[in-house]
N, C-alpha and C. Protein backbone atom coordinates (compact mmCIF):
# COMPACT_ATOMS: atom_id res chain seq x y z
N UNK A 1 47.74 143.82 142.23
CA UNK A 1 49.08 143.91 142.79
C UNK A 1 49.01 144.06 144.30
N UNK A 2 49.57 143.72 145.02
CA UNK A 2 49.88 143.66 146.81
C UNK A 2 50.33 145.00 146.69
N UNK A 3 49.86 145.20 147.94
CA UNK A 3 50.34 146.93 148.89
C UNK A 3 51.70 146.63 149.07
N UNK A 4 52.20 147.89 149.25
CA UNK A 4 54.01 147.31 149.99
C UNK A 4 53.83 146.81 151.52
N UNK A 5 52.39 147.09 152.11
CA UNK A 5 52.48 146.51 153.71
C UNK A 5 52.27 145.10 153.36
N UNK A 6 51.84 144.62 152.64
CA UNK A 6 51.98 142.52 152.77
C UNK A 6 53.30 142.26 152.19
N UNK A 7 53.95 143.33 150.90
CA UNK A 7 55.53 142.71 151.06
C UNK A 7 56.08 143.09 152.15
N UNK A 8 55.99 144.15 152.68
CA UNK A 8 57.29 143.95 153.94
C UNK A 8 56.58 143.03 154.69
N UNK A 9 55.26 142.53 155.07
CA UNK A 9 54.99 141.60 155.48
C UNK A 9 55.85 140.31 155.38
N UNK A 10 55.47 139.91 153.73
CA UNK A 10 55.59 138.31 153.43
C UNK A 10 57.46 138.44 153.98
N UNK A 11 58.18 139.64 153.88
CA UNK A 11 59.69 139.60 153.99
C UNK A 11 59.87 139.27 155.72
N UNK A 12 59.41 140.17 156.19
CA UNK A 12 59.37 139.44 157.28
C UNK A 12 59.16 138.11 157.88
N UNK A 13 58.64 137.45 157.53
CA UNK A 13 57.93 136.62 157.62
C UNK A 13 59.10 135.36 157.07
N UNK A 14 59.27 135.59 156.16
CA UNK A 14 60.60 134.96 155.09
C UNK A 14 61.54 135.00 156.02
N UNK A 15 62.16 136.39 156.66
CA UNK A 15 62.94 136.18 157.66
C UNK A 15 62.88 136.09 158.84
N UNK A 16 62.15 135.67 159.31
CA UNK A 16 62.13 134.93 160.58
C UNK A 16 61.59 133.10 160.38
N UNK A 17 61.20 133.02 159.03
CA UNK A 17 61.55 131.33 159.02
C UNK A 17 62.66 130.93 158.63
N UNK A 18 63.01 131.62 158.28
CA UNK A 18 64.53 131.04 157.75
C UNK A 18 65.42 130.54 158.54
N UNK A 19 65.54 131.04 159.71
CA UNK A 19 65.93 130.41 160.87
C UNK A 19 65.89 128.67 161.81
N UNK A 20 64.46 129.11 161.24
CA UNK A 20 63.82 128.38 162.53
C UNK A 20 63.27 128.31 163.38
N UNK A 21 63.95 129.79 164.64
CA UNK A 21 63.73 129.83 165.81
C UNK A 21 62.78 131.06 165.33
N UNK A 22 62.16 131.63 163.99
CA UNK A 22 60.95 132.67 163.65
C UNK A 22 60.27 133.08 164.48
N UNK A 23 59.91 134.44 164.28
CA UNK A 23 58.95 135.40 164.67
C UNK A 23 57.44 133.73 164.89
N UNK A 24 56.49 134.13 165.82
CA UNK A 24 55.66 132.93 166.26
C UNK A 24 54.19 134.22 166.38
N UNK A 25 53.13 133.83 165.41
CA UNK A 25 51.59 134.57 165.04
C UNK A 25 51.26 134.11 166.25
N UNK A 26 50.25 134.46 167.19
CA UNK A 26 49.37 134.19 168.35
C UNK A 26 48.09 135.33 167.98
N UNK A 27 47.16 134.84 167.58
CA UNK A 27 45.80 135.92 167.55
C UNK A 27 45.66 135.97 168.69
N UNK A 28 44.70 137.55 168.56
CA UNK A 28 44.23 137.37 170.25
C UNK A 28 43.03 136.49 170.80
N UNK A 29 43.52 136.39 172.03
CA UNK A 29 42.37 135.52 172.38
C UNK A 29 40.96 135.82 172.45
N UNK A 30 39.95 134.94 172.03
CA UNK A 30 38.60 135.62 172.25
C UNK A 30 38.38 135.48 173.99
N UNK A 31 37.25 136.21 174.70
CA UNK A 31 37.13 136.28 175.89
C UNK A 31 36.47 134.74 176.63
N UNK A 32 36.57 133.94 177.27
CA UNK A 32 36.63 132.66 177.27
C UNK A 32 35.87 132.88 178.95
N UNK A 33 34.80 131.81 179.13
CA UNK A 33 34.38 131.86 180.59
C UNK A 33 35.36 131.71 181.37
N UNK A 34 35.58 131.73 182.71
CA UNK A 34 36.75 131.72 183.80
C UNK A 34 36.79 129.99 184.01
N UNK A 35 35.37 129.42 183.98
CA UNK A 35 35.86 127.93 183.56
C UNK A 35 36.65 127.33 182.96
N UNK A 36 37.00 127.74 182.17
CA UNK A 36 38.11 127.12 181.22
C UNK A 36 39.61 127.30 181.22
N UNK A 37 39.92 125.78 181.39
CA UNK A 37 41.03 126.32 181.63
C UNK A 37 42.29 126.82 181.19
N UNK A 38 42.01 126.97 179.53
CA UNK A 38 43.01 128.06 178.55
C UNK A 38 42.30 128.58 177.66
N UNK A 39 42.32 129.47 177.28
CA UNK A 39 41.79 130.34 176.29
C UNK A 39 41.64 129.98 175.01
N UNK A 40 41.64 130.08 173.89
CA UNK A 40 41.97 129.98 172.33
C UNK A 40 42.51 130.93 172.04
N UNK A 41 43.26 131.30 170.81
CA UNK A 41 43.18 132.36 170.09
C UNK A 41 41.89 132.37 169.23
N UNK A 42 41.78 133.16 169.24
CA UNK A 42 40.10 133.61 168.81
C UNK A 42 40.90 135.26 168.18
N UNK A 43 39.92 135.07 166.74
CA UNK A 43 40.09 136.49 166.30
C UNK A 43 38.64 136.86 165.81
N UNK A 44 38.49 137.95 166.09
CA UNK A 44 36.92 138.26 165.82
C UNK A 44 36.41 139.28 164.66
N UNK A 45 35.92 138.46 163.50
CA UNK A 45 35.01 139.09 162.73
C UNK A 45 34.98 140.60 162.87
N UNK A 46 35.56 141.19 161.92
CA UNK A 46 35.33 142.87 161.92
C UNK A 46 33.85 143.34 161.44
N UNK A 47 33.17 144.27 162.39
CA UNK A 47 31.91 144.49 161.60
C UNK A 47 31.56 145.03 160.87
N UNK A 48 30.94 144.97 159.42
CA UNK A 48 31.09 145.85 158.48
C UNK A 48 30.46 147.48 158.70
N UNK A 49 31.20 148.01 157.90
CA UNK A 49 30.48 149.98 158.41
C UNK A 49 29.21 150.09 158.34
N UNK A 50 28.86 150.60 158.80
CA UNK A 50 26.91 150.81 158.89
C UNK A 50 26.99 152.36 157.91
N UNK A 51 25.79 152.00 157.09
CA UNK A 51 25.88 153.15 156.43
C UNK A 51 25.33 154.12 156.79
N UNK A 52 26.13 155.48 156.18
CA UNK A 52 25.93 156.67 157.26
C UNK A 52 24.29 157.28 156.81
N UNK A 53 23.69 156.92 156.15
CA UNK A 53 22.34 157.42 155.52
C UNK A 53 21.30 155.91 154.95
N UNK A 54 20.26 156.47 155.73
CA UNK A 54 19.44 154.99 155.82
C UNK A 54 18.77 155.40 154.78
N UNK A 55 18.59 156.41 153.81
CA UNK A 55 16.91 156.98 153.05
C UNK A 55 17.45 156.15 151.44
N UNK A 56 18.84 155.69 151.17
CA UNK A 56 19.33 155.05 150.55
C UNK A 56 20.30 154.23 150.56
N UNK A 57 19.51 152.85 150.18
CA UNK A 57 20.34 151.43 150.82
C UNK A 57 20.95 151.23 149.64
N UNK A 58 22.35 150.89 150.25
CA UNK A 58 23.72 150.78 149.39
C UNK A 58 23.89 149.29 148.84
N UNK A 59 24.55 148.72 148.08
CA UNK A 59 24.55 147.26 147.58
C UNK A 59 25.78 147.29 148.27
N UNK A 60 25.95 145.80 149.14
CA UNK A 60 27.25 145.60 149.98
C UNK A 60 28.73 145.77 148.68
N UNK A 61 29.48 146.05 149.07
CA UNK A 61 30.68 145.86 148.05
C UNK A 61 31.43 144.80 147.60
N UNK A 62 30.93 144.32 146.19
CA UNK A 62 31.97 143.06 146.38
C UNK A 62 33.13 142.57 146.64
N UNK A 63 33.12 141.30 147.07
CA UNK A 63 34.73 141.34 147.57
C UNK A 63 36.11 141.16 146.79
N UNK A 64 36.62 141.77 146.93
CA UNK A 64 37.88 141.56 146.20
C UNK A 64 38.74 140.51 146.88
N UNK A 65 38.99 139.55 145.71
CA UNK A 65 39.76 138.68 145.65
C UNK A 65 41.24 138.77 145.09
N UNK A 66 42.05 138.57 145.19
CA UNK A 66 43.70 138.59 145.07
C UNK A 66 44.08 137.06 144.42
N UNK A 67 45.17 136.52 143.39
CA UNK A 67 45.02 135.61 143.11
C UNK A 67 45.65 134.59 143.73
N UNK A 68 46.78 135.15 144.66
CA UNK A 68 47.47 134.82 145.77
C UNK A 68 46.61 134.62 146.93
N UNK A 69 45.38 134.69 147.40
CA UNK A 69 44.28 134.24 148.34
C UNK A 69 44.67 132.97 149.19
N UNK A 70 44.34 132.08 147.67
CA UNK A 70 44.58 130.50 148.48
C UNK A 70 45.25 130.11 149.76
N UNK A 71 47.20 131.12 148.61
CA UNK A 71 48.49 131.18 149.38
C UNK A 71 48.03 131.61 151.30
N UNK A 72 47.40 133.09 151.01
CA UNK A 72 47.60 133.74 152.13
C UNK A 72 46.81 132.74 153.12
N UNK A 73 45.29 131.79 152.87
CA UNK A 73 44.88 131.27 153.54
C UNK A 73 45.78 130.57 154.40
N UNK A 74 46.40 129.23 152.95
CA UNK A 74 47.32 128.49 153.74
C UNK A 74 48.49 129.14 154.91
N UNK A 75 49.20 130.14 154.70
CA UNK A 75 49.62 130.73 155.33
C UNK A 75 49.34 131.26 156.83
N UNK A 76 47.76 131.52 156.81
CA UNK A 76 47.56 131.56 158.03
C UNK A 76 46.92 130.64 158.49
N UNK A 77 47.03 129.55 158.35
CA UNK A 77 46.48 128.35 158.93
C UNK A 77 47.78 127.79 159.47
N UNK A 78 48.76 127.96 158.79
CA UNK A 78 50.68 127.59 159.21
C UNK A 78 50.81 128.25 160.49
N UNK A 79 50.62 129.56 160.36
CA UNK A 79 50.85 130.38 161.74
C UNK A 79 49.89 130.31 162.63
N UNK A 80 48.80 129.32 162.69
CA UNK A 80 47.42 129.15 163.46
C UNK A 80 48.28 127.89 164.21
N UNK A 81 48.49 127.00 163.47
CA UNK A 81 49.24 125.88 163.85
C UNK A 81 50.92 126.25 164.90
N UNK A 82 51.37 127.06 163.96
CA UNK A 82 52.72 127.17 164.79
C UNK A 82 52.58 128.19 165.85
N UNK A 83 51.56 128.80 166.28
CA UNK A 83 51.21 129.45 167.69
C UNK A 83 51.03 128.31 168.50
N UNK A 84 50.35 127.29 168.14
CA UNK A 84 49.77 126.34 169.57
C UNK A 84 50.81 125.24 169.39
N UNK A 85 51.43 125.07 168.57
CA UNK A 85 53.15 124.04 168.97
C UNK A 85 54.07 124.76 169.38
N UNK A 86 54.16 125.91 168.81
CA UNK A 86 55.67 126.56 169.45
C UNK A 86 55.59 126.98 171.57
N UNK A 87 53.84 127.26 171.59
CA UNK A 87 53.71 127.32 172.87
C UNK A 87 54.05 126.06 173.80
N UNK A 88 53.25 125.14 173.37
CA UNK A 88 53.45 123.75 173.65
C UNK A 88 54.74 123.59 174.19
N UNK A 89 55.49 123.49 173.21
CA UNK A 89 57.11 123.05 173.16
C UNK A 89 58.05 124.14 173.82
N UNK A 90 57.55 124.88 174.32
CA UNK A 90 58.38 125.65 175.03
C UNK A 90 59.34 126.77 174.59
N UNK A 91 58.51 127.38 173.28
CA UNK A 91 59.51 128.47 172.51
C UNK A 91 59.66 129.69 173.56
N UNK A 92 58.89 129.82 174.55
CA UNK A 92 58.13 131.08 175.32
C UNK A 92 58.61 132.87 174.29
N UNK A 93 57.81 132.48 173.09
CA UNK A 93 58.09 133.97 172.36
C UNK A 93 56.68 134.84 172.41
N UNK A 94 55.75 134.14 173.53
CA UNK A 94 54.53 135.22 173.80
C UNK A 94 54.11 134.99 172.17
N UNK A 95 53.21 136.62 172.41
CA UNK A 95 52.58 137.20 171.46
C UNK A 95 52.90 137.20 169.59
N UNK A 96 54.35 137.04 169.68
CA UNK A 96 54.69 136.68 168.58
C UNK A 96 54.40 136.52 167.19
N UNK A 97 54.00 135.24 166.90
CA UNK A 97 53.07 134.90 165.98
C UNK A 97 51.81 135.68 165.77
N UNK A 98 50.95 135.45 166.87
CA UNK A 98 49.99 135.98 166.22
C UNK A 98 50.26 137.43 165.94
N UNK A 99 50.95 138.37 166.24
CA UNK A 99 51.19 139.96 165.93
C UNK A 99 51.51 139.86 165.26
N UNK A 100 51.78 139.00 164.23
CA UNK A 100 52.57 138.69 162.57
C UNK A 100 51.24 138.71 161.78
N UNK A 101 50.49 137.29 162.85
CA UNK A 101 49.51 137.08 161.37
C UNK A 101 49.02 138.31 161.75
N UNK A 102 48.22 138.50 163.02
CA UNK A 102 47.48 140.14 162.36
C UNK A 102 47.46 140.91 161.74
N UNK A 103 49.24 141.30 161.70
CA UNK A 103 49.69 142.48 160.75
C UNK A 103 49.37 142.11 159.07
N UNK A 104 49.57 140.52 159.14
CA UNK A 104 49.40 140.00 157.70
C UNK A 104 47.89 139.73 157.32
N UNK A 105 46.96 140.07 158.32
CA UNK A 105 45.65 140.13 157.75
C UNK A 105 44.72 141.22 157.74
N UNK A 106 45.75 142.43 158.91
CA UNK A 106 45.38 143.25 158.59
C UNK A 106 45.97 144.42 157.35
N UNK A 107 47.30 144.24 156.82
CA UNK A 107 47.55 144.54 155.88
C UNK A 107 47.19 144.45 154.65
N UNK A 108 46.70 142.89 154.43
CA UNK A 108 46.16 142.27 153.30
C UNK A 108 44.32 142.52 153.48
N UNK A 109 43.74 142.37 154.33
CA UNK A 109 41.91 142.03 154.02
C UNK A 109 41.95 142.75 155.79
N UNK A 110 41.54 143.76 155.49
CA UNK A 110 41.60 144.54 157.29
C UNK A 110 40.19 144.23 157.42
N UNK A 111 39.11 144.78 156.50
CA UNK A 111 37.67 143.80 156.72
C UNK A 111 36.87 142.89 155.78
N UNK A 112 36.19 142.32 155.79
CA UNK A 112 35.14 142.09 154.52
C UNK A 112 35.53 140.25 154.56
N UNK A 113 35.30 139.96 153.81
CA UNK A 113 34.93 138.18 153.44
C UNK A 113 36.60 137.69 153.40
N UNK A 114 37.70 138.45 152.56
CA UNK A 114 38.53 137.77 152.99
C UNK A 114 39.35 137.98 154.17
N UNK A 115 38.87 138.76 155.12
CA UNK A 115 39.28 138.96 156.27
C UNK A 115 38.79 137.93 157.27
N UNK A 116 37.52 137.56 157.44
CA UNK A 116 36.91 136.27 157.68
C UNK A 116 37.39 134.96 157.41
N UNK A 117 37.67 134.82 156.07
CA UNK A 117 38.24 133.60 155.50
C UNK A 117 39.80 133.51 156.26
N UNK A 118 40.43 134.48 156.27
CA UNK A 118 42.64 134.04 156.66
C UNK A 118 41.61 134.25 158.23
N UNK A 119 41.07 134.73 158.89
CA UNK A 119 41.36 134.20 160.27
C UNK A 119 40.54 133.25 160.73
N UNK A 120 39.77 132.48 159.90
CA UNK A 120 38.94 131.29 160.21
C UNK A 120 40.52 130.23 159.94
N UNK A 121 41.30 130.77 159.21
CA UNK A 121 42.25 129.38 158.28
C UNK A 121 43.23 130.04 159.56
N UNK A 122 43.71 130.96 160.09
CA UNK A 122 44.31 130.57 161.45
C UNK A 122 43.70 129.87 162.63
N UNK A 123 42.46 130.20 162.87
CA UNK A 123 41.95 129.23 164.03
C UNK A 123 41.74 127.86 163.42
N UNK A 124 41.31 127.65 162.35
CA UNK A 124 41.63 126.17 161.89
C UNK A 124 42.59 125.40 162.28
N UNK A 125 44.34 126.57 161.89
CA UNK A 125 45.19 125.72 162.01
C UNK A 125 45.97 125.31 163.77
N UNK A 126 45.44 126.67 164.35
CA UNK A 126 45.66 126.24 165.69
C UNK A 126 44.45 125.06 166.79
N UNK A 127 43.02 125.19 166.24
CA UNK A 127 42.59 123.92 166.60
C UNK A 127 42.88 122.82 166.23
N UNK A 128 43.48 122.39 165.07
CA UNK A 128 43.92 121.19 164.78
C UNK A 128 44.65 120.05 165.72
N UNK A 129 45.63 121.10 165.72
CA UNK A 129 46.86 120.72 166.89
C UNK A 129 46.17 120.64 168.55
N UNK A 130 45.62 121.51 168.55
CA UNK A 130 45.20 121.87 170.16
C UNK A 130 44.67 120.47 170.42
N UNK A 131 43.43 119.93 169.31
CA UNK A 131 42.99 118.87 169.50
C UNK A 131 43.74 117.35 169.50
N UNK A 132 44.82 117.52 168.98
CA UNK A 132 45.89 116.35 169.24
C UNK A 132 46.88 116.17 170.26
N UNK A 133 47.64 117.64 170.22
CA UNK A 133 48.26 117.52 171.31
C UNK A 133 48.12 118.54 172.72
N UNK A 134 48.74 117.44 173.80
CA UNK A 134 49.06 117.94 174.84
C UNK A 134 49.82 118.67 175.66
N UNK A 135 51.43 117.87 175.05
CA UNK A 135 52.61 117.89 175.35
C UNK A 135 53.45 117.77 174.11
N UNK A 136 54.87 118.42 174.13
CA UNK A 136 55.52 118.91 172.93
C UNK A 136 56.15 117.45 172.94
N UNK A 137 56.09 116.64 171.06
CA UNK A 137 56.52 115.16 171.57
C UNK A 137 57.64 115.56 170.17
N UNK A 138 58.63 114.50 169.76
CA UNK A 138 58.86 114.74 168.66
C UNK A 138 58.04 114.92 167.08
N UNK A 139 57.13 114.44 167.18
CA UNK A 139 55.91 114.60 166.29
C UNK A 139 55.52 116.35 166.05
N UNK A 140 55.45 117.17 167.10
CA UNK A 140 55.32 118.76 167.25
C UNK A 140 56.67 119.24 166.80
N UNK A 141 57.61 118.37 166.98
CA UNK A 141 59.25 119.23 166.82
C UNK A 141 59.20 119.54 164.55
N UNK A 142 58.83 117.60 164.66
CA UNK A 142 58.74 118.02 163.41
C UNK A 142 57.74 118.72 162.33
N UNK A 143 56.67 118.95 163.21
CA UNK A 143 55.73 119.63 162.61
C UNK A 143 55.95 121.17 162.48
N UNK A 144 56.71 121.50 163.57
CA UNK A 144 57.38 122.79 163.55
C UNK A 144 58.26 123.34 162.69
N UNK A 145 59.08 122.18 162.52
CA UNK A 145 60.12 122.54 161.23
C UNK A 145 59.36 122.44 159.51
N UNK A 146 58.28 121.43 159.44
CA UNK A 146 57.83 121.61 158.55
C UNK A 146 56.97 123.17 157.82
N UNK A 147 56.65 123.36 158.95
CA UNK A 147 55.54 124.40 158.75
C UNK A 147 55.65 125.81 158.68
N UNK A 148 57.28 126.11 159.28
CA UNK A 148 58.16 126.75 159.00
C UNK A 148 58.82 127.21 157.89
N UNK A 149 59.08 125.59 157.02
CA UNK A 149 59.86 126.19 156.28
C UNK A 149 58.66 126.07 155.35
N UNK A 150 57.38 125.40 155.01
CA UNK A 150 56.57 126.09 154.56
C UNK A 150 55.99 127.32 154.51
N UNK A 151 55.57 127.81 155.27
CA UNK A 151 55.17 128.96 155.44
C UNK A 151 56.28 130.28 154.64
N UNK A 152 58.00 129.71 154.82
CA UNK A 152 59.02 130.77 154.48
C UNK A 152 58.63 130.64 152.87
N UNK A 153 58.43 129.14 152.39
CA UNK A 153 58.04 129.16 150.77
C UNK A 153 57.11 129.61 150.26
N UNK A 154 56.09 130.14 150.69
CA UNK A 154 55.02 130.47 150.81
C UNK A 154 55.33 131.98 150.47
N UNK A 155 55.87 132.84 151.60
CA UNK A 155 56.17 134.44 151.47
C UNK A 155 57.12 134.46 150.21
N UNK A 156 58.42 133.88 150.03
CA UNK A 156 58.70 133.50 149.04
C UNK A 156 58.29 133.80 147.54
N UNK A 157 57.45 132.90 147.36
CA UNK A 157 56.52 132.90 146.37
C UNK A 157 55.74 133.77 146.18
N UNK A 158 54.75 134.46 146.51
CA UNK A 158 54.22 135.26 146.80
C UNK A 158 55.14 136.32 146.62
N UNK A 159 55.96 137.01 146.98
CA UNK A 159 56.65 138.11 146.74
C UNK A 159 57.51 138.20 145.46
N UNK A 160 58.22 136.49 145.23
CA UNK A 160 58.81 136.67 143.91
C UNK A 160 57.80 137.54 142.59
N UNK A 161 56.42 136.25 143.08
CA UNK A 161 55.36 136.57 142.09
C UNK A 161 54.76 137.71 141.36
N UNK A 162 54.66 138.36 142.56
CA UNK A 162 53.52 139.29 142.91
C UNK A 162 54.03 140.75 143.29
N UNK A 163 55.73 140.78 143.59
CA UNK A 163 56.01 141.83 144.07
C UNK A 163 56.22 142.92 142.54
N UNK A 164 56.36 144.16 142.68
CA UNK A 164 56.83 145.09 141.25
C UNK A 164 58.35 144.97 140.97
């Protein structure tokens, strides 16, 4: 069963696509040479706890999987994507997005394998785009609306499903 922090998550989330003009995920950026001339969002691998006693080595913990996973991936690959179009196109809502997905990955997988997995599937979905576009064309307008109201079907679902 989901914590109540990924439903008020996925609700959030629900309501601010519903709109349109939605709450916008931006991870933070990883630290980027001064050469370059924009950053990524980059989210970085949490490191697992070091155990507090070396005289007995622990078996790592397996990971728990959720059956809603897939969902949450896709999900943050939506908000990976709609950070680097909504910037593009001129939403100027900052930080936005990504303070969504965080909250939604740190609510859901704060460390371990599927914490790795939803923020590899956000930088996925914001390199995608980065690598196509330049400039916000109608092609980004409608990718925006798509991914939107995906993403709202998505929390949706997930909460109908899964909530108590």
């Amino acid at each position: 069963m989901p914590t109540p922090r990924i439903l008020i998550v996925l609700l959030l989330l629900l309501g601010f696509g519903a709109d349109g003009a939605g709450a916008q995920i931006f991870l933070q950026p990883q630290a980027q040479p001064p050469a370059q001339p924009k950053p990524q969002p980059q989210v970085q691998p949490k490191a697992p706890p070091q155990p507090q006693s070396q005289a007995q080595p622990q078996a790592p913990p397996r990971p728990q999987s959720a059956p809603y996973d897939r969902d949450l991936q896709r999900l943050s690959e939506i908000l990976g994507a709609l950070h680097f179009l909504r910037g593009i196109c001129g939403a100027n809502e900052g930080p936005k997005w990504r303070n969504e997905a965080q909250a939604l990955i740190d609510a859901e997988a704060p460390t371990g394998e599927r914490h790795d997995q939803m923020v590899a599937s956000f930088n996925r979905g914001y390199r995608a785009f980065q690598q196509s576009y330049r400039t916000c064309t109608p092609a980004a307008d409608f990718a925006i609306r798509r991914y939107l109201e995906e993403g709202a079907k998505i929390a949706r679902e997930i909460t109908a499903r899964y909530a108590n």
